[in-house]
PDB file of N, CA and C in Angstrom:
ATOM      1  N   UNK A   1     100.983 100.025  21.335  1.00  0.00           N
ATOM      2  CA  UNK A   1      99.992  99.099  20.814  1.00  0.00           C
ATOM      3  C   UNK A   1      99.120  99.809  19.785  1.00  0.00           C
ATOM      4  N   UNK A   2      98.898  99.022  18.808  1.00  0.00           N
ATOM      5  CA  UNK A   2      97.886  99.659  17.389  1.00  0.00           C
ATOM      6  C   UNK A   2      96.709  99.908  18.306  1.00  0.00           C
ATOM      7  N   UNK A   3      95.737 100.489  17.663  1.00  0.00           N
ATOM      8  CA  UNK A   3      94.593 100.405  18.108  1.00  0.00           C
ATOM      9  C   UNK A   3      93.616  99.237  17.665  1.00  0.00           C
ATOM     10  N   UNK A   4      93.915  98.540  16.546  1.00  0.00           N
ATOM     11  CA  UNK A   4      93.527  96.938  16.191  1.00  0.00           C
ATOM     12  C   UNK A   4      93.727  96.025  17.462  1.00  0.00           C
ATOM     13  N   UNK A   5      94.681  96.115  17.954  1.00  0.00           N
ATOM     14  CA  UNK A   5      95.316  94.907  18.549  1.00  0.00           C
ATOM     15  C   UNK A   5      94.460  95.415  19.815  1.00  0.00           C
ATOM     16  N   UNK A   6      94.888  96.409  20.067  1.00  0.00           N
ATOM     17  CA  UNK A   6      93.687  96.782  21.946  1.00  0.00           C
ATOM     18  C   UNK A   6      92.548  96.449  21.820  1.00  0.00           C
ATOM     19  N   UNK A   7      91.691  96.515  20.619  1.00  0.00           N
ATOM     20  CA  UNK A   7      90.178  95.682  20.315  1.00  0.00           C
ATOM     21  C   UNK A   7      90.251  94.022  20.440  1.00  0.00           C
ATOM     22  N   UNK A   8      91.302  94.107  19.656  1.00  0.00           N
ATOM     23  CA  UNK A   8      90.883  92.507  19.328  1.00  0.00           C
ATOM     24  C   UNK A   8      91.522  91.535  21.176  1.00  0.00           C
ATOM     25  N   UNK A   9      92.492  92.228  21.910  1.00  0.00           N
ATOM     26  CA  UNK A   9      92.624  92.071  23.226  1.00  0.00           C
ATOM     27  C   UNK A   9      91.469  92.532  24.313  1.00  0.00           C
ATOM     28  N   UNK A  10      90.482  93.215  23.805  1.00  0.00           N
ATOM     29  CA  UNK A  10      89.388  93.397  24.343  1.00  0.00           C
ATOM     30  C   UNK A  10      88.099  92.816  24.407  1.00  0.00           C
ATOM     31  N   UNK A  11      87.693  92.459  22.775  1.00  0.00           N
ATOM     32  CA  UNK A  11      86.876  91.558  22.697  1.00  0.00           C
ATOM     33  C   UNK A  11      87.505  89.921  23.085  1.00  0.00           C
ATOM     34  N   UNK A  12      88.336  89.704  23.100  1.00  0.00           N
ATOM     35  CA  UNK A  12      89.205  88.565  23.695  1.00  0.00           C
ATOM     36  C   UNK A  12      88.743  88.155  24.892  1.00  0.00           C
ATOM     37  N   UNK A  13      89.123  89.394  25.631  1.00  0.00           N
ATOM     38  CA  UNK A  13      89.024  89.528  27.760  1.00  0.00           C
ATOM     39  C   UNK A  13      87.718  89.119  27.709  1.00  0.00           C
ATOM     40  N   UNK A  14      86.602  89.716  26.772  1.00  0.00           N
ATOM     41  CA  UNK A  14      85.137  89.431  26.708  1.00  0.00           C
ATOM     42  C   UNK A  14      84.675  88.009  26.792  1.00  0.00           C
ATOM     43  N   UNK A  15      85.163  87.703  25.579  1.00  0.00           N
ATOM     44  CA  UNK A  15      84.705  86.151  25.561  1.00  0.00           C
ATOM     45  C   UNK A  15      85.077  85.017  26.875  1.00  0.00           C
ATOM     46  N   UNK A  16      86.411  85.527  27.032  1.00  0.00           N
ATOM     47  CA  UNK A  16      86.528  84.579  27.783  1.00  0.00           C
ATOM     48  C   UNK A  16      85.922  84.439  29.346  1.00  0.00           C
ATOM     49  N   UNK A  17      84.877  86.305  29.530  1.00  0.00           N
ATOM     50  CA  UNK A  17      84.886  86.400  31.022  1.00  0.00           C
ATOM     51  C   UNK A  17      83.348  85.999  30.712  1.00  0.00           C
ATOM     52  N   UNK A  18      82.609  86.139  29.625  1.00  0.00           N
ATOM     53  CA  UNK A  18      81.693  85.384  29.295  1.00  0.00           C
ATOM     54  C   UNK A  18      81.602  83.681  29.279  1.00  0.00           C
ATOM     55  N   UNK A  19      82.562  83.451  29.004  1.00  0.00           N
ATOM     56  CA  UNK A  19      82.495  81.493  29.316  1.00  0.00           C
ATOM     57  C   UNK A  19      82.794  81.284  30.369  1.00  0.00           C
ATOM     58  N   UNK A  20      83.177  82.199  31.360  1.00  0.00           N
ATOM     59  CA  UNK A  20      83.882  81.764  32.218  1.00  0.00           C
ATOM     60  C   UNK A  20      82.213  82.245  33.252  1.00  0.00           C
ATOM     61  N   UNK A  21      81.053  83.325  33.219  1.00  0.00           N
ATOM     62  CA  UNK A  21      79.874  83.181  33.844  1.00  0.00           C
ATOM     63  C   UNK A  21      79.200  82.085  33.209  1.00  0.00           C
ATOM     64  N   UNK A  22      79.235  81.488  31.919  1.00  0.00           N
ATOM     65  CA  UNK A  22      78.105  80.118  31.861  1.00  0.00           C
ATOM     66  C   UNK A  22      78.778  79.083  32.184  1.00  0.00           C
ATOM     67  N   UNK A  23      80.162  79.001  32.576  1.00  0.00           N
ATOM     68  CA  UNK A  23      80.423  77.629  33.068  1.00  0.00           C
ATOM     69  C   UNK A  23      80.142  77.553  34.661  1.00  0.00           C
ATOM     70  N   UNK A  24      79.109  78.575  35.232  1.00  0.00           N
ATOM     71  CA  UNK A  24      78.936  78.476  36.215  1.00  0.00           C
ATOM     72  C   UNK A  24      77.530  78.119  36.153  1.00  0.00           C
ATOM     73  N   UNK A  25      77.214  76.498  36.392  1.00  0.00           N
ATOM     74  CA  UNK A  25      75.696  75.889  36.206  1.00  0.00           C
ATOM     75  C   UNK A  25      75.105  76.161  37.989  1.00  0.00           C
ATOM     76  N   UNK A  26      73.992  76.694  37.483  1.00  0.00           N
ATOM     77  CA  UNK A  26      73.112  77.044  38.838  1.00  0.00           C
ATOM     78  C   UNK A  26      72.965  75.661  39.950  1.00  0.00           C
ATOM     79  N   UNK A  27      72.812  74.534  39.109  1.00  0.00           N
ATOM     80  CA  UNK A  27      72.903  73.288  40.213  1.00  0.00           C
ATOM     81  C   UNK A  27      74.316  73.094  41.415  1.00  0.00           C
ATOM     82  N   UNK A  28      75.446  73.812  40.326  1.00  0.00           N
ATOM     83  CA  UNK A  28      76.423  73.430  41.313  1.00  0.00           C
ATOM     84  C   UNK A  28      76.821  74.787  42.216  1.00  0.00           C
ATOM     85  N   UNK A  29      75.807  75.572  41.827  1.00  0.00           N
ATOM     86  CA  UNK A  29      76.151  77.155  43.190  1.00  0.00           C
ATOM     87  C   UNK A  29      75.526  76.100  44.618  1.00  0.00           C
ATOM     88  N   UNK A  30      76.493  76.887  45.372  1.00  0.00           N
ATOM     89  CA  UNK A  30      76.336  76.424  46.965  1.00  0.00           C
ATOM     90  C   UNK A  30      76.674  75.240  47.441  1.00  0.00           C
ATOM     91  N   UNK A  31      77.034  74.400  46.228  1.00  0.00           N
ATOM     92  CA  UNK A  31      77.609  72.885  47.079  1.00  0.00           C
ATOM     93  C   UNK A  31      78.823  73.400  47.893  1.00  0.00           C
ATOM     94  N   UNK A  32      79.085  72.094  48.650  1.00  0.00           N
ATOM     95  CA  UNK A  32      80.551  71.593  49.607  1.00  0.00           C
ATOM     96  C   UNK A  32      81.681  71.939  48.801  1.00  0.00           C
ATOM     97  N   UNK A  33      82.652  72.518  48.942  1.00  0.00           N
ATOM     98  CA  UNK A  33      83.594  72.492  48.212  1.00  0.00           C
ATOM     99  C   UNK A  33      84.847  71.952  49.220  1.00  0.00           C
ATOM    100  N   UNK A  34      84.435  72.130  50.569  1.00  0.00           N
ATOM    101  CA  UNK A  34      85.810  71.589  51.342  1.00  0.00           C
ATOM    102  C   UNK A  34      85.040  70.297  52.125  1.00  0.00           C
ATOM    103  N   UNK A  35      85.345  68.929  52.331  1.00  0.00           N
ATOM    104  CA  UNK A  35      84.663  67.861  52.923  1.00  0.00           C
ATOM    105  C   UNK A  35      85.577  67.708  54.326  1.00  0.00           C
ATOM    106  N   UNK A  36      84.800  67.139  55.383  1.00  0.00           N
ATOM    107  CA  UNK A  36      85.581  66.925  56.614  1.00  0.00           C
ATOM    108  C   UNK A  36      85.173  65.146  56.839  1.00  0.00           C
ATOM    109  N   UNK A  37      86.616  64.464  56.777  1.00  0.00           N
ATOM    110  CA  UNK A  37      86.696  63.245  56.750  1.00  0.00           C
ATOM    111  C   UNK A  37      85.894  62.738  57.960  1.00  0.00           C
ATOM    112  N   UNK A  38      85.425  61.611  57.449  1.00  0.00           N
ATOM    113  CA  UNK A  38      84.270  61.197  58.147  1.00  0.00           C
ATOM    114  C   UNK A  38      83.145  61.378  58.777  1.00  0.00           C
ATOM    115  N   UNK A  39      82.768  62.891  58.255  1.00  0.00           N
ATOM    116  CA  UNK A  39      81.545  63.510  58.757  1.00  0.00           C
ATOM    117  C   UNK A  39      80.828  63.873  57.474  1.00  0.00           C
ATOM    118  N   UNK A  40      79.675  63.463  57.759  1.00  0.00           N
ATOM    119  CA  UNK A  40      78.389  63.834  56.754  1.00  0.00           C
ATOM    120  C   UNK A  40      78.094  65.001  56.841  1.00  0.00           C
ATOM    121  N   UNK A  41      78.224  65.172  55.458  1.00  0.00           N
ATOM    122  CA  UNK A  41      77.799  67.102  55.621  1.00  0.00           C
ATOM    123  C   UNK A  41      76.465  67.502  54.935  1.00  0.00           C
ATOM    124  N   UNK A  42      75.555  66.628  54.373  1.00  0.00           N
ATOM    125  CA  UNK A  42      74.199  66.613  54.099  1.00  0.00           C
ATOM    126  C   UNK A  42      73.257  67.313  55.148  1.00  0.00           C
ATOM    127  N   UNK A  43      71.956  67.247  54.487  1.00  0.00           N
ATOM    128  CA  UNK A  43      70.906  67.653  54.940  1.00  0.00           C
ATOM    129  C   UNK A  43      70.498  66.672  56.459  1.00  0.00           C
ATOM    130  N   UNK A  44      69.818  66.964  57.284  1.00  0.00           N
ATOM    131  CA  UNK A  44      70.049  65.966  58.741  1.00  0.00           C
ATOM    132  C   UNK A  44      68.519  65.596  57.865  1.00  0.00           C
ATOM    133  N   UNK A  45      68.809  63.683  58.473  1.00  0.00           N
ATOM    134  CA  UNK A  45      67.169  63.286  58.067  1.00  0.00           C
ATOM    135  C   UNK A  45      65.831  63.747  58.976  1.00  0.00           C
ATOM    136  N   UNK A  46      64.886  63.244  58.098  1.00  0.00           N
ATOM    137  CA  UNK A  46      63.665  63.503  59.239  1.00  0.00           C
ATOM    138  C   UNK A  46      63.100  62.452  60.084  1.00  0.00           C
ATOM    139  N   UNK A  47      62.907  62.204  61.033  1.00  0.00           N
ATOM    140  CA  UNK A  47      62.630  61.222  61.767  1.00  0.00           C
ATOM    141  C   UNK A  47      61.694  60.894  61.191  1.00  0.00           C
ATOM    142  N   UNK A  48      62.007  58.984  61.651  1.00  0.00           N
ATOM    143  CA  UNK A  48      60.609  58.318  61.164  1.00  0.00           C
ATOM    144  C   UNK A  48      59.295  58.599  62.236  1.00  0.00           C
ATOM    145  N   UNK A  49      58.151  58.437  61.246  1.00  0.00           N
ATOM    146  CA  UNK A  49      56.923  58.682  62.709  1.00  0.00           C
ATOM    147  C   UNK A  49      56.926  56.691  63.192  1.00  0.00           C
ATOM    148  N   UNK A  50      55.876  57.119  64.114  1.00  0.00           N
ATOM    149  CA  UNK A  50      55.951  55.404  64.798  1.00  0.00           C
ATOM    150  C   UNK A  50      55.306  54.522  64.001  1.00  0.00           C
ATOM    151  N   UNK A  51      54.281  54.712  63.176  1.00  0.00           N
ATOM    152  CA  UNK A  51      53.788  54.002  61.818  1.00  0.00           C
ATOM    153  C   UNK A  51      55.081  53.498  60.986  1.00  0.00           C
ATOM    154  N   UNK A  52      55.636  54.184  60.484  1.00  0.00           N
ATOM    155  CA  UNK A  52      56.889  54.265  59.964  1.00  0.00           C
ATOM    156  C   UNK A  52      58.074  53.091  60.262  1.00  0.00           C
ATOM    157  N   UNK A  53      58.108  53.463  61.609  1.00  0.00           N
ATOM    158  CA  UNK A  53      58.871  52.632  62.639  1.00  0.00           C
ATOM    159  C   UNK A  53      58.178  51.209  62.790  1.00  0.00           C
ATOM    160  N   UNK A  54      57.063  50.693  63.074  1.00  0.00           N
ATOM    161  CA  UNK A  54      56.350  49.890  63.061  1.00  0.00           C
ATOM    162  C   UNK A  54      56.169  49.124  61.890  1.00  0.00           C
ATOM    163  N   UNK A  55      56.330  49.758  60.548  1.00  0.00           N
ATOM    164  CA  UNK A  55      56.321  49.262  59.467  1.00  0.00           C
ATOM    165  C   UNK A  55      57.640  48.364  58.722  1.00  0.00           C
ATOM    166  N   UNK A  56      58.680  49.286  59.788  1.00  0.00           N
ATOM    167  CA  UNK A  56      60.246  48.851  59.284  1.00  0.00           C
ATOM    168  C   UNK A  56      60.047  47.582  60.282  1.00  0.00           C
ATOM    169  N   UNK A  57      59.861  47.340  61.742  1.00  0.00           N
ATOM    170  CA  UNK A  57      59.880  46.326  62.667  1.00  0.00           C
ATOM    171  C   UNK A  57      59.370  45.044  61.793  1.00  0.00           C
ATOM    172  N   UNK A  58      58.083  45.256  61.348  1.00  0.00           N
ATOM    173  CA  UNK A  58      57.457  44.165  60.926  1.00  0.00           C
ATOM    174  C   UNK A  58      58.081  43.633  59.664  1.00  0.00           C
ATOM    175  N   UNK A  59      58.683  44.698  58.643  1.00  0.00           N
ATOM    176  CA  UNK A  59      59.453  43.446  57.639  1.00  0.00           C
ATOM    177  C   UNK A  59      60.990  43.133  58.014  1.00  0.00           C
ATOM    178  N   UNK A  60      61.797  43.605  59.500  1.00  0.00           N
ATOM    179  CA  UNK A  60      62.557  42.830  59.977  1.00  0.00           C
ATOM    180  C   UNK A  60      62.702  41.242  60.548  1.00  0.00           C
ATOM    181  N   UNK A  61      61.078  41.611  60.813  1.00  0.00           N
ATOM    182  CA  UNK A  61      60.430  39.867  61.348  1.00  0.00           C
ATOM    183  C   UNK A  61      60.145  39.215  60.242  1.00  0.00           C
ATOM    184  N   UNK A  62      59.417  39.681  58.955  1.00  0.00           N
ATOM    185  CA  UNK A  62      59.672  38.949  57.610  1.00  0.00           C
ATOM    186  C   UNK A  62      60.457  38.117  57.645  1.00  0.00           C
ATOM    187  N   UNK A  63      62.047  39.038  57.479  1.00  0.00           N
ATOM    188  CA  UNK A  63      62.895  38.655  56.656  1.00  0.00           C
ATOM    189  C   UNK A  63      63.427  37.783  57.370  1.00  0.00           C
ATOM    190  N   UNK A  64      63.823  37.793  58.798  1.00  0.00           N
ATOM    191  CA  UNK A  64      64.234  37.131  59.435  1.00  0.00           C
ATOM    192  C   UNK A  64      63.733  35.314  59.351  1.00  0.00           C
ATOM    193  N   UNK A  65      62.540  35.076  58.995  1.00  0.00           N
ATOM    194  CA  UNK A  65      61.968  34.059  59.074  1.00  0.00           C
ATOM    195  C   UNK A  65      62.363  33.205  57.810  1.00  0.00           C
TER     196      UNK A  65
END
């Protein structure tokens, strides 16, 4: 191999190992990458308080009417 060609195969390897760290967007580090059918793999919710609860009761009776 020239010594041209080992540069220009070098700065090559470069670029591409460079696009290949910014196509890694910080939003998508740490997601799911394997899903298990029919199970939610999210964050667990937070319970409602009894205000909360009381508040959902009363526009069930709303709507109902």
């Amino acid at each position: 191999m020239s010594a041209g060609f080992s540069t220009v195969l070098k700065v090559l390897a470069l670029v591409v190992f460079a696009a290949g760290l910014a196509s890694c967007r910080e939003e998508e580090q740490g997601r799911p990458l394997h899903y298990v059918h029919g199970e939610y793999g999210g964050k667990k919710d937070t319970p409602l308080t009894a205000q909360q609860e009381r508040a959902l009761q009363l526009r069930v009776l709303k709507q109902k009417n």
